[in-house]
Protein backbone atom coordinates (compact mmCIF):
# COMPACT_ATOMS: atom_id res chain seq x y z
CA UNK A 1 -35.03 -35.61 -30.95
CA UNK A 2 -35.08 -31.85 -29.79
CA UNK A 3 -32.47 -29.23 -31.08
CA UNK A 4 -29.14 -29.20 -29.21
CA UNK A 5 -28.85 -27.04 -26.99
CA UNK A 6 -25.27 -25.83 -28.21
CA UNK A 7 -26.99 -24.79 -31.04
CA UNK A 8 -28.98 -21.95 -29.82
CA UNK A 9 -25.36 -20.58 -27.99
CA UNK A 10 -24.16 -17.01 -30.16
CA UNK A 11 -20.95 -15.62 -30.05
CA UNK A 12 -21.34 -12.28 -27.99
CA UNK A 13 -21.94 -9.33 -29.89
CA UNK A 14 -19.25 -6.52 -30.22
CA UNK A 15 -21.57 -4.10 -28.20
CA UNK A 16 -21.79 -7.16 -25.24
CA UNK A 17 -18.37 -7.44 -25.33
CA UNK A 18 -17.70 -3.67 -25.09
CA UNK A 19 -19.73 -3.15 -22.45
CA UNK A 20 -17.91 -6.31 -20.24
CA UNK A 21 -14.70 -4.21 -20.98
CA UNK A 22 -15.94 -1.20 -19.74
CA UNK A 23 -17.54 -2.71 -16.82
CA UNK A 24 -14.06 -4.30 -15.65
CA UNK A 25 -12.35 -2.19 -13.25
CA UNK A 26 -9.45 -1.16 -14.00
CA UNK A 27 -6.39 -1.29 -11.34
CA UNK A 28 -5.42 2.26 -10.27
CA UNK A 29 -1.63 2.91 -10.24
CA UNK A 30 0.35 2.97 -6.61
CA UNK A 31 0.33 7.00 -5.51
CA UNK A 32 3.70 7.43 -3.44
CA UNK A 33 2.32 9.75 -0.11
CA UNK A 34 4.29 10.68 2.64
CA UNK A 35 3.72 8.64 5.72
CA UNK A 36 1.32 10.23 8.56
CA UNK A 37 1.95 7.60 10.88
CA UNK A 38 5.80 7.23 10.55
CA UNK A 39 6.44 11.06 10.25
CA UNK A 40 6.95 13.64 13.28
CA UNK A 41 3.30 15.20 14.24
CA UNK A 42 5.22 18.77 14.44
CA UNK A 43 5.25 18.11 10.27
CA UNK A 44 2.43 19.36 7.90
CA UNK A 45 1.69 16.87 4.70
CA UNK A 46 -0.10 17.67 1.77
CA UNK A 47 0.08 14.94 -0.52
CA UNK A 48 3.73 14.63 -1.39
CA UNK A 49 4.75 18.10 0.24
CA UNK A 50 5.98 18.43 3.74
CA UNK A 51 6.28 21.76 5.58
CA UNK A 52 6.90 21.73 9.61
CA UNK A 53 9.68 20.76 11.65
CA UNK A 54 10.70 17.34 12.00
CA UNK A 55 11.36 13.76 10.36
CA UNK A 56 9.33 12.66 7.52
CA UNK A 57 9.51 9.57 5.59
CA UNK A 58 7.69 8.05 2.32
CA UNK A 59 5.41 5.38 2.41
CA UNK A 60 7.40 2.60 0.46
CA UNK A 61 10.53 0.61 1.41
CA UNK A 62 13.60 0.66 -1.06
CA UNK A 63 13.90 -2.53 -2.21
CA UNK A 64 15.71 -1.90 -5.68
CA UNK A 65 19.53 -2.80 -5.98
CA UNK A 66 19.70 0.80 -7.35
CA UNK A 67 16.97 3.81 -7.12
CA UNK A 68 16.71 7.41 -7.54
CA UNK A 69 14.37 10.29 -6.19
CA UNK A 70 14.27 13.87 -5.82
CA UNK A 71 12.98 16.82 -3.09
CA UNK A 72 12.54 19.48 -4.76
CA UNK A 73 12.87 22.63 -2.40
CA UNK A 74 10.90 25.89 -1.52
CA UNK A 75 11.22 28.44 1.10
CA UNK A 76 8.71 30.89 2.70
CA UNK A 77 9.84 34.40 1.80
CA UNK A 78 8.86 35.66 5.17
CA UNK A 79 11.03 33.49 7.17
CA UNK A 80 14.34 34.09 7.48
CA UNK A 81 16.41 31.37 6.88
CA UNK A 82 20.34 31.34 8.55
CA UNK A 83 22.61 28.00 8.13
CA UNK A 84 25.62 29.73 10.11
CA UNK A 85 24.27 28.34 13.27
CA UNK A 86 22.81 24.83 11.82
CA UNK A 87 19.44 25.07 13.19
CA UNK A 88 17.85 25.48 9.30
CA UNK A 89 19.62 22.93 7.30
CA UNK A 90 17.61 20.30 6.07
CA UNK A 91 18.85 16.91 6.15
CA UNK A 92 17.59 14.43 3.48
CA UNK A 93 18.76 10.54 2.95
CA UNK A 94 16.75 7.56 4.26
CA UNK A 95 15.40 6.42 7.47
CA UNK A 96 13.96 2.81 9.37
CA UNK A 97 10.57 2.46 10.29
CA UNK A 98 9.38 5.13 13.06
CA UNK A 99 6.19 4.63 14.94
CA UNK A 100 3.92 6.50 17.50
CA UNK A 101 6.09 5.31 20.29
CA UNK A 102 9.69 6.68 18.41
CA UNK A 103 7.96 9.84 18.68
CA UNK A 104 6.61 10.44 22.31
CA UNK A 105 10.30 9.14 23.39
CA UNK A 106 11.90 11.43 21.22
CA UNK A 107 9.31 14.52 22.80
CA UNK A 108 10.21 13.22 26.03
CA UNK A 109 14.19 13.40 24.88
CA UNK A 110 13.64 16.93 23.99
CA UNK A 111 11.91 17.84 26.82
CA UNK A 112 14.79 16.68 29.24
CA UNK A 113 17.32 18.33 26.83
CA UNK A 114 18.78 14.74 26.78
CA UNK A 115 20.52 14.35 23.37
CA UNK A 116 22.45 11.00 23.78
CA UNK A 117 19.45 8.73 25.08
CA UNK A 118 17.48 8.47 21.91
CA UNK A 119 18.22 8.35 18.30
CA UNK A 120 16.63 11.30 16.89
CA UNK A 121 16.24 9.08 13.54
CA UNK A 122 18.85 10.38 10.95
CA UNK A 123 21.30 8.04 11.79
CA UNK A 124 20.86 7.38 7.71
CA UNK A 125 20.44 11.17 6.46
CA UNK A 126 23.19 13.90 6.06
CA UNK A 127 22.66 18.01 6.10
CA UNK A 128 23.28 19.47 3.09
CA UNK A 129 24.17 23.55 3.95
CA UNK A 130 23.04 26.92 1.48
CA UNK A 131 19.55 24.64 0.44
CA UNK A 132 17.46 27.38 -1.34
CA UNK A 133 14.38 27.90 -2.76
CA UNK A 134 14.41 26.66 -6.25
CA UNK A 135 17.11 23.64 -5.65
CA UNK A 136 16.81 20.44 -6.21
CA UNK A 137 18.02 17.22 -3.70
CA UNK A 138 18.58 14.48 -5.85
CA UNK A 139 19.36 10.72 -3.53
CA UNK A 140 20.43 7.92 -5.04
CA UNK A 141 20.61 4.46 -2.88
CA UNK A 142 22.08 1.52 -4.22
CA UNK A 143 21.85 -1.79 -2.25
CA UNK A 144 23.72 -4.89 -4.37
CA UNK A 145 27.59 -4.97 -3.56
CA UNK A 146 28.35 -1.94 -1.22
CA UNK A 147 24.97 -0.92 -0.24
CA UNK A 148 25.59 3.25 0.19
CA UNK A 149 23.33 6.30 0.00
CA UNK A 150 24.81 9.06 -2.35
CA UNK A 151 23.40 12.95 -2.58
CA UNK A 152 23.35 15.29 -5.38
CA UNK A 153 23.16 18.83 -4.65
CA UNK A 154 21.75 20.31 -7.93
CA UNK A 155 23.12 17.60 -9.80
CA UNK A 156 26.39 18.05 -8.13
CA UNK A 157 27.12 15.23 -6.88
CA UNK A 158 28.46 15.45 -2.91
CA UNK A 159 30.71 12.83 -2.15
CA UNK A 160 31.51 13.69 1.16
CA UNK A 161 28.23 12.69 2.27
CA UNK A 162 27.73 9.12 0.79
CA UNK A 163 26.61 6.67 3.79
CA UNK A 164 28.24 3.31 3.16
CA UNK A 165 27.11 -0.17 4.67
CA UNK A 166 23.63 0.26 6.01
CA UNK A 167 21.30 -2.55 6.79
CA UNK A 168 17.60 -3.16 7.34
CA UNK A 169 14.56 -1.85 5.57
CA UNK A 170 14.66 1.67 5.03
CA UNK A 171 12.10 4.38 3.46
CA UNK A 172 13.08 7.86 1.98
CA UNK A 173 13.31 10.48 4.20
CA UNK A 174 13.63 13.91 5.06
CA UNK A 175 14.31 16.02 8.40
CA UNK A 176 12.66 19.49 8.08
CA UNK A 177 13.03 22.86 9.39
CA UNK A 178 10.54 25.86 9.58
CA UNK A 179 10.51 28.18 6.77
CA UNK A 180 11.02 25.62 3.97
CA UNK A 181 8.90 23.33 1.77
CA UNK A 182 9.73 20.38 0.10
CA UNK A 183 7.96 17.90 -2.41
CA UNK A 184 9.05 14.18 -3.04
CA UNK A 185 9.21 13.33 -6.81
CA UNK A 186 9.44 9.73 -7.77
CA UNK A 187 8.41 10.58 -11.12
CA UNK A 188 10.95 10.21 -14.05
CA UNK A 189 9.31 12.62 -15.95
CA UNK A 190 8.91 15.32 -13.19
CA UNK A 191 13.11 15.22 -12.56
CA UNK A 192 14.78 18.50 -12.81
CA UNK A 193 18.39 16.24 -12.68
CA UNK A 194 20.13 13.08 -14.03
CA UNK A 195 20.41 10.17 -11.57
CA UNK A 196 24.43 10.09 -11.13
CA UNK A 197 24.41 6.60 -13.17
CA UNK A 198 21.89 5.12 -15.65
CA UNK A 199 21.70 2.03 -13.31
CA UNK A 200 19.94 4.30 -10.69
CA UNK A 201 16.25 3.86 -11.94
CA UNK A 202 13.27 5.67 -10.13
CA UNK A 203 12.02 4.58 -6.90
CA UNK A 204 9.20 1.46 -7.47
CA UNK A 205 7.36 0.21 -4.89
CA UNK A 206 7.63 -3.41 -3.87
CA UNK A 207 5.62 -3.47 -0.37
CA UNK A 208 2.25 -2.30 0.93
CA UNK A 209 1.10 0.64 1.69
CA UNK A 210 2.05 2.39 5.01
């Protein structure tokens, strides 16, 4: 009778086995970017900073009963920046899903001066006044009982501002103005601010890529 053939089978050798590790690819972690397709064409993105005029929004939905992020802001020292009259505050919260379409209407609505036909999309975000270079935006959205959308100015919180009983799938957003830059940090480690409760955990995303 031959040898059996389970006899001539070797355990792979540590080099073998190293080299099937190594070999593995390994599963890059989800990068947050800000949306080109859902944000207005007037706005400039580089990576996760937005200059321009216009909406913007991030590409994940919030789907955490509580979550936390931050825009942390810049300004162009050549611009001169005026809040009396309203046109340069920035407006910050959370927005639905926008599409090609939302924009062309919303050109079209500005074209005609017509300001009650379309939604100009920050139905969900609030303008937070005397935004300077250096400050940080801190939103926190919770969505289990009352479902509301708090701001922190600093870390100071603004309760005046909180948006109560929204519904739908929203994103994070951001309306822009010229002269200022801001950058989306999802990061724990990259806050400049406390979350206003320990609950409020940094934004994770739960849905593909938009």
């Amino acid at each position: 009778m031959g040898p059996c053939c389970s006899c001539f089978k070797t355990k792979p050798s540590t080099r073998e086995t190293e080299l099937t590790e190594k070999s593995t690819p390994e599963t890059n972690p989800f990068s947050f970017s800000v949306s080109r397709q859902m944000s207005a064409p007037t706005v400039k993105i580089n990576g996760l900073t937005v200059t321009g005029h216009g909406i913007a929004l991030v590409n994940v939905s919030i789907e955490q009963d509580a979550s936390y992020w931050e825009w942390h802001i810049a300004t162009d020292d050549n611009v001169a920046l005026d809040d009396d009259d309203g046109h340069s505050i920035l407006k910050f919260g959370v927005a639905t899903r926008k599409n090609r379409e939302f924009f062309e209407a919303l050109g079209d609505m500005e074209d005609n001066d017509d300001e009650m036909s379309v939604d100009d999309g920050t139905k969900l975000m609030r303008a937070i006044p005397n935004v300077k270079s250096g400050d940080t935006i801190g939103v926190a959205v919770q969505q289990s009982d009352l479902p509301m959308v708090q701001f922190l100015h600093n870390g100071e919180p603004i309760h005046e501002l909180a948006i109560s009983r929204f519904r739908g799938m929203v994103f994070p957003s951001i309306y822009m103005r010229d002269g200022y830059s801001a950058t989306f940090v999802w990061n724990e480690d990259e806050f400049k601010e406390m979350s206003p409760h320990v609950r409020f955990g940094p934004l994770i995303p739960e849905r593909g890529l938009i």
